[in-house]
Protein backbone atom coordinates (compact mmCIF):
# COMPACT_ATOMS: atom_id res chain seq x y z
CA UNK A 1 113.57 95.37 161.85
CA UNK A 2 116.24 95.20 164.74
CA UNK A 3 118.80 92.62 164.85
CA UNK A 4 116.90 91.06 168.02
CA UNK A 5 113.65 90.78 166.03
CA UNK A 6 115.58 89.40 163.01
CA UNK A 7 117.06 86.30 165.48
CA UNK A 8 113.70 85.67 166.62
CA UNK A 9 111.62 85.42 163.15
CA UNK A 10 114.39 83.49 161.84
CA UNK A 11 114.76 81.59 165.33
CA UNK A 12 110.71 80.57 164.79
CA UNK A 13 111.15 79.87 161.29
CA UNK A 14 113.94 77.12 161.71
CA UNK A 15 112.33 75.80 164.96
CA UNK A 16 108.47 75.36 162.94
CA UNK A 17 110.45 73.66 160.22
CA UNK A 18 112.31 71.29 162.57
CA UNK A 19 109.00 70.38 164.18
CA UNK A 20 107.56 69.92 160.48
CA UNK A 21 110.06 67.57 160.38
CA UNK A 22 109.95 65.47 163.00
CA UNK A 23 105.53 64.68 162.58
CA UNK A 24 106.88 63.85 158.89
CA UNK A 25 109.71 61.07 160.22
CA UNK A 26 106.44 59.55 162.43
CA UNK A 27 104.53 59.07 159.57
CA UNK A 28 103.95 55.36 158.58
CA UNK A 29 104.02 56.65 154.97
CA UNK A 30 107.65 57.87 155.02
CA UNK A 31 110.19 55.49 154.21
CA UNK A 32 113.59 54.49 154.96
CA UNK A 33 115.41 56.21 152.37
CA UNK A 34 113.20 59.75 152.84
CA UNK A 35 113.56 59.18 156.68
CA UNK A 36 117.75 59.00 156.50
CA UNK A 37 117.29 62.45 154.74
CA UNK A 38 115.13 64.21 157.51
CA UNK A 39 117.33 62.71 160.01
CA UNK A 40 120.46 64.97 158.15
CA UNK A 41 118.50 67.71 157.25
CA UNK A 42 116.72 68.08 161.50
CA UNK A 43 120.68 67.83 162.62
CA UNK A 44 121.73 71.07 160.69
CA UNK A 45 118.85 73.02 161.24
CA UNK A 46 119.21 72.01 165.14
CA UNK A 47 123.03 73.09 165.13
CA UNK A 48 121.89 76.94 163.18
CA UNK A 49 119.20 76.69 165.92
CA UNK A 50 121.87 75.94 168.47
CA UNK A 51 124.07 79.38 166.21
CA UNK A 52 120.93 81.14 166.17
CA UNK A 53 119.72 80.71 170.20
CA UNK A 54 123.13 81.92 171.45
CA UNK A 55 123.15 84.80 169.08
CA UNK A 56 119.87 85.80 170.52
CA UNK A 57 121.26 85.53 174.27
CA UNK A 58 123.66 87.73 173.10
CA UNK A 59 121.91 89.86 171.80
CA UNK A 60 119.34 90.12 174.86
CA UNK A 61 122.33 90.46 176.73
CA UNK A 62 123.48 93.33 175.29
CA UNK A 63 120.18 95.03 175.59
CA UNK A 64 119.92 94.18 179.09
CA UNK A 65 117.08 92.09 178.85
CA UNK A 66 116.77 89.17 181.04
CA UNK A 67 115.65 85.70 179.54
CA UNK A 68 112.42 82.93 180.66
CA UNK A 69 112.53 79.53 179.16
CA UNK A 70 109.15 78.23 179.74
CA UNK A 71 107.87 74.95 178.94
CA UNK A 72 104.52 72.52 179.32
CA UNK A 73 105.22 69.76 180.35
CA UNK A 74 102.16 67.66 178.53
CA UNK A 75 102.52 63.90 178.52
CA UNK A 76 101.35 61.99 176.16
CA UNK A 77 98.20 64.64 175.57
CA UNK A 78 97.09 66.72 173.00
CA UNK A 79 97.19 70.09 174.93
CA UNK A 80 94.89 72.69 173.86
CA UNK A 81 95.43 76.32 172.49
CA UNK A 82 92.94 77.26 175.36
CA UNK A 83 95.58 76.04 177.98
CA UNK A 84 98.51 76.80 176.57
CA UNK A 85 97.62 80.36 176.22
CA UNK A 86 95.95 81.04 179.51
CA UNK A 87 99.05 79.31 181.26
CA UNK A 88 101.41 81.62 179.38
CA UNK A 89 98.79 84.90 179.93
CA UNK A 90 98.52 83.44 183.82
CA UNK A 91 102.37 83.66 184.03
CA UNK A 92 102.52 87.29 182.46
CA UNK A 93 100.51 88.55 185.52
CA UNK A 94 102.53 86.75 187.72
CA UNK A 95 105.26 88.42 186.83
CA UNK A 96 103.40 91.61 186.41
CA UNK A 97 101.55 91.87 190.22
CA UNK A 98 104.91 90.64 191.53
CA UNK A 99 106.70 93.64 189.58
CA UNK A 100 104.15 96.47 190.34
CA UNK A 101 103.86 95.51 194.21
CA UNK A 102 107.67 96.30 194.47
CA UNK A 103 107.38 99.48 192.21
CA UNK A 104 103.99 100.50 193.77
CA UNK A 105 105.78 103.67 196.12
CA UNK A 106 108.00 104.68 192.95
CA UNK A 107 107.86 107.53 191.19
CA UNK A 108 106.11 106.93 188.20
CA UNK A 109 109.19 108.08 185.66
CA UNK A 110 110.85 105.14 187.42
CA UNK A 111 108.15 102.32 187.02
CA UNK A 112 108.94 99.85 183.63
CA UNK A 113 105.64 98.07 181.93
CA UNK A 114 105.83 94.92 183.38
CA UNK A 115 105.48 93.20 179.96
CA UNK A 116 106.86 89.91 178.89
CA UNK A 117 107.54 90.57 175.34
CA UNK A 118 107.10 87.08 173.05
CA UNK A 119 110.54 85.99 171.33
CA UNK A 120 109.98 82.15 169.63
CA UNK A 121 108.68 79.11 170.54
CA UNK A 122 110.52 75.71 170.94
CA UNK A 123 110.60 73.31 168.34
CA UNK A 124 109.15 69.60 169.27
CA UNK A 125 107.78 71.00 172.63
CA UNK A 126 104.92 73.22 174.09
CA UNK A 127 107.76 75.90 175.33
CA UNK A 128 108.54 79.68 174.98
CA UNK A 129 111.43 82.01 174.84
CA UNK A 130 109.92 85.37 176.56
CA UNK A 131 112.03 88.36 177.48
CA UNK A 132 111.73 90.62 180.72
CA UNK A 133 111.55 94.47 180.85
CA UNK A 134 115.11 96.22 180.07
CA UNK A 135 116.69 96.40 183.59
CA UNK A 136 117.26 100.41 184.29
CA UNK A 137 120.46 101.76 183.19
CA UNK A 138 121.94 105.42 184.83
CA UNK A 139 119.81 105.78 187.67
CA UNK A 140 120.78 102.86 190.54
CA UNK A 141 117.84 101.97 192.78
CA UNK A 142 118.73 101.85 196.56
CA UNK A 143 116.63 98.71 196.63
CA UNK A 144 118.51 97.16 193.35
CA UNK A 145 116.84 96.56 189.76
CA UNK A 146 113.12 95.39 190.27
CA UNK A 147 113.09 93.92 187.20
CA UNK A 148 115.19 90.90 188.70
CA UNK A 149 113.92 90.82 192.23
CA UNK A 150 110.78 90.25 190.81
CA UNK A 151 112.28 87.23 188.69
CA UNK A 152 113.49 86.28 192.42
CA UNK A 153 110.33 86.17 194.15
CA UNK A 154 108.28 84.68 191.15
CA UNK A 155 110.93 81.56 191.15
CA UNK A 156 110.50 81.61 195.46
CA UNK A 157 106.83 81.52 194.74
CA UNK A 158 107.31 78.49 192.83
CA UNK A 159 109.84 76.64 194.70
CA UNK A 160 107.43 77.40 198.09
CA UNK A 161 109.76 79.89 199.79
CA UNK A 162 108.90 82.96 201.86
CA UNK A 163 105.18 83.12 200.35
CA UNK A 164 103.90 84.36 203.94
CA UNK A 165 107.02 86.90 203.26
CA UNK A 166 106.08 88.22 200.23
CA UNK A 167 102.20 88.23 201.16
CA UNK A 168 102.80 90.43 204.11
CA UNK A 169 105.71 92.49 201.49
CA UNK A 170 103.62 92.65 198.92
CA UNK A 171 99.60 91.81 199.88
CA UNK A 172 98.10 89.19 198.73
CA UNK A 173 97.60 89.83 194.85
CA UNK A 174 100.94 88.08 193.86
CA UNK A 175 99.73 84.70 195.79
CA UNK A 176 96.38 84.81 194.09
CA UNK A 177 98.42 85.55 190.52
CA UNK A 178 100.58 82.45 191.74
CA UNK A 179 97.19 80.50 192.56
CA UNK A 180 95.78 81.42 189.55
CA UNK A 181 98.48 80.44 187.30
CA UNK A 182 99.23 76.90 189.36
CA UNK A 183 95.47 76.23 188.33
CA UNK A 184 96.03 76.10 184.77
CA UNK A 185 98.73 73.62 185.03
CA UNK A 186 96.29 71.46 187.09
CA UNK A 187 93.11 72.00 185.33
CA UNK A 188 95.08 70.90 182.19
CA UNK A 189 97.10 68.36 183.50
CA UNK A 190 100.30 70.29 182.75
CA UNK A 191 104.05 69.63 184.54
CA UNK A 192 106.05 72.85 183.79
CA UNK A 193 109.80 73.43 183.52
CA UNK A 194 111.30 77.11 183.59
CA UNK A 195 114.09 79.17 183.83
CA UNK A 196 115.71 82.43 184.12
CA UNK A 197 118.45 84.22 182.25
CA UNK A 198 120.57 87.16 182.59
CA UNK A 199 123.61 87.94 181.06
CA UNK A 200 123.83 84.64 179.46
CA UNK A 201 124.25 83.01 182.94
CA UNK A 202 121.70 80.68 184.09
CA UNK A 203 119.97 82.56 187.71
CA UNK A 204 117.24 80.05 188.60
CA UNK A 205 115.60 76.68 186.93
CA UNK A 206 112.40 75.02 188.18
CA UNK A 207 110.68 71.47 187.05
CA UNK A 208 107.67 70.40 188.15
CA UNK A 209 106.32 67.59 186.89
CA UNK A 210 101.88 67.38 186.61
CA UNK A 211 101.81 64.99 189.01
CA UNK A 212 103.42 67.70 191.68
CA UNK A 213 101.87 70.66 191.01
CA UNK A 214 98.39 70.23 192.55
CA UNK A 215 100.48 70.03 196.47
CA UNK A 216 102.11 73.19 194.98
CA UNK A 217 99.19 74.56 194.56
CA UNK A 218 98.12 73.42 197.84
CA UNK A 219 101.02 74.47 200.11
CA UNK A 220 100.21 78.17 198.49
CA UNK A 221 96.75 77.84 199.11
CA UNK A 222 97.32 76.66 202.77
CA UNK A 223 99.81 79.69 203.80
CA UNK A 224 98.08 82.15 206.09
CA UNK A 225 100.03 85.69 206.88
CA UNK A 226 100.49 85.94 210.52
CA UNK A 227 101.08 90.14 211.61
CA UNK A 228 101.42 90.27 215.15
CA UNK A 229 101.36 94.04 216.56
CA UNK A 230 101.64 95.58 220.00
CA UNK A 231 98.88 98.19 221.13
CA UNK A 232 97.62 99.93 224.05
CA UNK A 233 93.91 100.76 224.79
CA UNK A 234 90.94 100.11 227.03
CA UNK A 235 89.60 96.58 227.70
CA UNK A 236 86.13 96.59 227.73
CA UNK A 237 85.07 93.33 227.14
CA UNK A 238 85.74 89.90 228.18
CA UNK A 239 83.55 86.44 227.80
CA UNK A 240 85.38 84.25 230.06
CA UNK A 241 83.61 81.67 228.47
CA UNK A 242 83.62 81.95 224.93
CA UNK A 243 87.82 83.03 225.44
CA UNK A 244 87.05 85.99 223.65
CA UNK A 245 87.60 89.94 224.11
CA UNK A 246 87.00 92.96 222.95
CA UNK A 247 89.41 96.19 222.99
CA UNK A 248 88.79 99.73 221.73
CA UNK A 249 93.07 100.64 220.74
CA UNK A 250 94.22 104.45 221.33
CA UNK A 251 93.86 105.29 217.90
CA UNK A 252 89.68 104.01 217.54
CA UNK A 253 90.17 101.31 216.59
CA UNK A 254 88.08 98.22 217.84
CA UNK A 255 89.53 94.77 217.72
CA UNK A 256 87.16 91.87 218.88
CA UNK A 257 89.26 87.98 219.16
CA UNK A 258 89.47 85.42 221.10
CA UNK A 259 92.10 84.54 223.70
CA UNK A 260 93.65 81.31 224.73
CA UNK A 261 93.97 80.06 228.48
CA UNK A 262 95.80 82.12 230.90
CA UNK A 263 96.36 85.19 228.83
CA UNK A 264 93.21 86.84 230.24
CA UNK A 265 93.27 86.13 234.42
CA UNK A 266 90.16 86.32 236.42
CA UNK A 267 91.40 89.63 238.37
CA UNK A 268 92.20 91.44 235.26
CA UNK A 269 88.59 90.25 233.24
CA UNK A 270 86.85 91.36 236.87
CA UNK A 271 88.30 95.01 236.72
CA UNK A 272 86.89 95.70 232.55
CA UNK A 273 86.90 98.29 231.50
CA UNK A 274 90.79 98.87 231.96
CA UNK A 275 93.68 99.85 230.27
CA UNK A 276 95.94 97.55 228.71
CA UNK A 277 99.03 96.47 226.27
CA UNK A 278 98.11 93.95 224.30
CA UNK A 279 100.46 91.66 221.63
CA UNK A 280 97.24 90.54 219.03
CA UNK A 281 98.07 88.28 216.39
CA UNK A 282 95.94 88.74 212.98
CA UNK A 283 95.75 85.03 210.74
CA UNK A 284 94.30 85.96 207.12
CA UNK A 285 93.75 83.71 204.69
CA UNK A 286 95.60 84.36 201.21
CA UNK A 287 93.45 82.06 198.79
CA UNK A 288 89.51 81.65 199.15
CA UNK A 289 86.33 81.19 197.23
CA UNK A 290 83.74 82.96 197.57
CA UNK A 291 83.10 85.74 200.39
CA UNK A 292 86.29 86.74 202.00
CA UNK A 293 86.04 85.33 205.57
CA UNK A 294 87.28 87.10 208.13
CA UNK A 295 90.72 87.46 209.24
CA UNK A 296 91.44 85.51 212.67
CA UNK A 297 92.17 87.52 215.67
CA UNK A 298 94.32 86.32 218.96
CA UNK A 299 95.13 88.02 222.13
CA UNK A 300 98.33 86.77 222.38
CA UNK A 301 99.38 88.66 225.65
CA UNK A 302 97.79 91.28 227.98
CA UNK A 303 99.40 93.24 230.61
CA UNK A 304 97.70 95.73 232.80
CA UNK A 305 98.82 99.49 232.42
């Protein structure tokens, strides 16, 4: 056994018997005199808790394994071992789709398992200690370790930052892993609270209480990527009408949309077929149930060629 795993048995050891503790000081059978002795006793084992956390950080450190603190935040409920493991399995392939969309066009000597490997639990809390993958040592990547930008876009995932970003980055598997794991928390009625380690220096902390997470869950499922691309091709279709159009792009590719006023003028929709360059913005839709609907086309600009 490694020094590492050592920490952590005895870390999960002296953390159960703390919590043992503490649901024996609630009972209405314990008395004064027993309770004064599980008061002394719980302080100790919290301060070689206390001994035995930063020896693990150090530890981790040394390894060059980054840290997650992550905790369920329950109320006054009994959570279930159903929820509690699917939020911590939901969180694992958040990590991992974030991790293997940035390591997708490595080689695949380079690409780390994206594992989160289990260290201890908390005592007197629904919480975890998890470690990341060892960041990579020798060879430097030109786009820095992906081990922590991962880390970096799961925690601007969470705090609502640059989803349509990392959607159009990354596709659209990291914002359903994000979805997916937000819907534990409100299925369950879970608040959350986690953070991120490396080094021993504290990178990024998040709390979200339960009553919060459900408009997280809703500004994610409410972001839309917008791509907007320039083309050229032949017009060949216009319903003056309906505001919609139809172009056949140089490379055979047919893209039917709609148009808004003015971007189509009568003179140009009376001489189709022509050629054109066209600005088209594409809306998709990240999250959905059900069939996939389709993504939302707009002729944005048109010029005559």
């Amino acid at each position: 056994m490694s020094a590492i795993q050592e920490l952590q048995v005895r870390l999960q050891s002296t953390n159960a018997l703390i919590a043992r503790y503490r649901e024996t000081l609630e009972l209405p059978t314990t008395t004064p005199l027993e309770a004064k002795a599980l008061r002394v006793n719980m302080k100790a084992l919290e301060n070689l808790a206390k001994r035995l956390e930063d020896a693990f950080l150090e530890l981790a450190a040394a390894e060059n394994l980054g840290v997650y603190k992550y905790r369920l935040l329950t109320g006054e409920g009994n959570p279930s071992l159903g929820g509690i493991g699917e939020a911590w399995s939901k969180l694992q392939a958040l990590y991992a789709t974030v991790y293997q969309g940035l390591t997708s066009k490595l080689s695949a000597a380079t690409v780390l398992l994206p594992q989160l490997g289990f260290a201890y639990s908390f005592a007197g809390s629904v919480g975890v200690v998890v470690t990341l993958p060892p960041r990579p040592v020798g060879e430097v990547l030109l786009t820095g370790s992906p081990v922590e930008e991962a880390s970096e876009i799961v925690f601007n995932l969470i705090e609502s930052k640059d989803v349509q970003q990392v959607a159009e980055r990354l596709g659209l598997a990291p914002i359903q892993a994000m979805n997916d794991w937000l819907d534990v928390h409100v299925s369950n009625h879970y608040g959350f609270a986690i953070e991120w380690q490396e080094d021993r220096v504290l990178k990024r902390r998040v709390e979200v209480d339960s009553g919060k997470v459900a408009a997280l869950q809703a500004f994610v499922r409410d972001t839309k990527t917008r791509q907007t691309v320039t083309l050229t091709g032949l017009l060949n279709k216009v319903d003056d009408k309906e505001k919609t159009f139809r172009i056949v792009a140089d490379n055979g590719d047919e893209i039917e949309g709609r148009y808004g006023e003015d971007v189509i003028k009568p003179e140009h929709a009376a001489s189709v077929p022509a050629r054109c360059k066209a600005t088209i913005l594409t809306v998709t839709e990240m999250i959905y149930s059900g069939k996939r609907p389709k993504p939302e086309i707009i002729l944005e600009k048109l010029d005559p060629l």
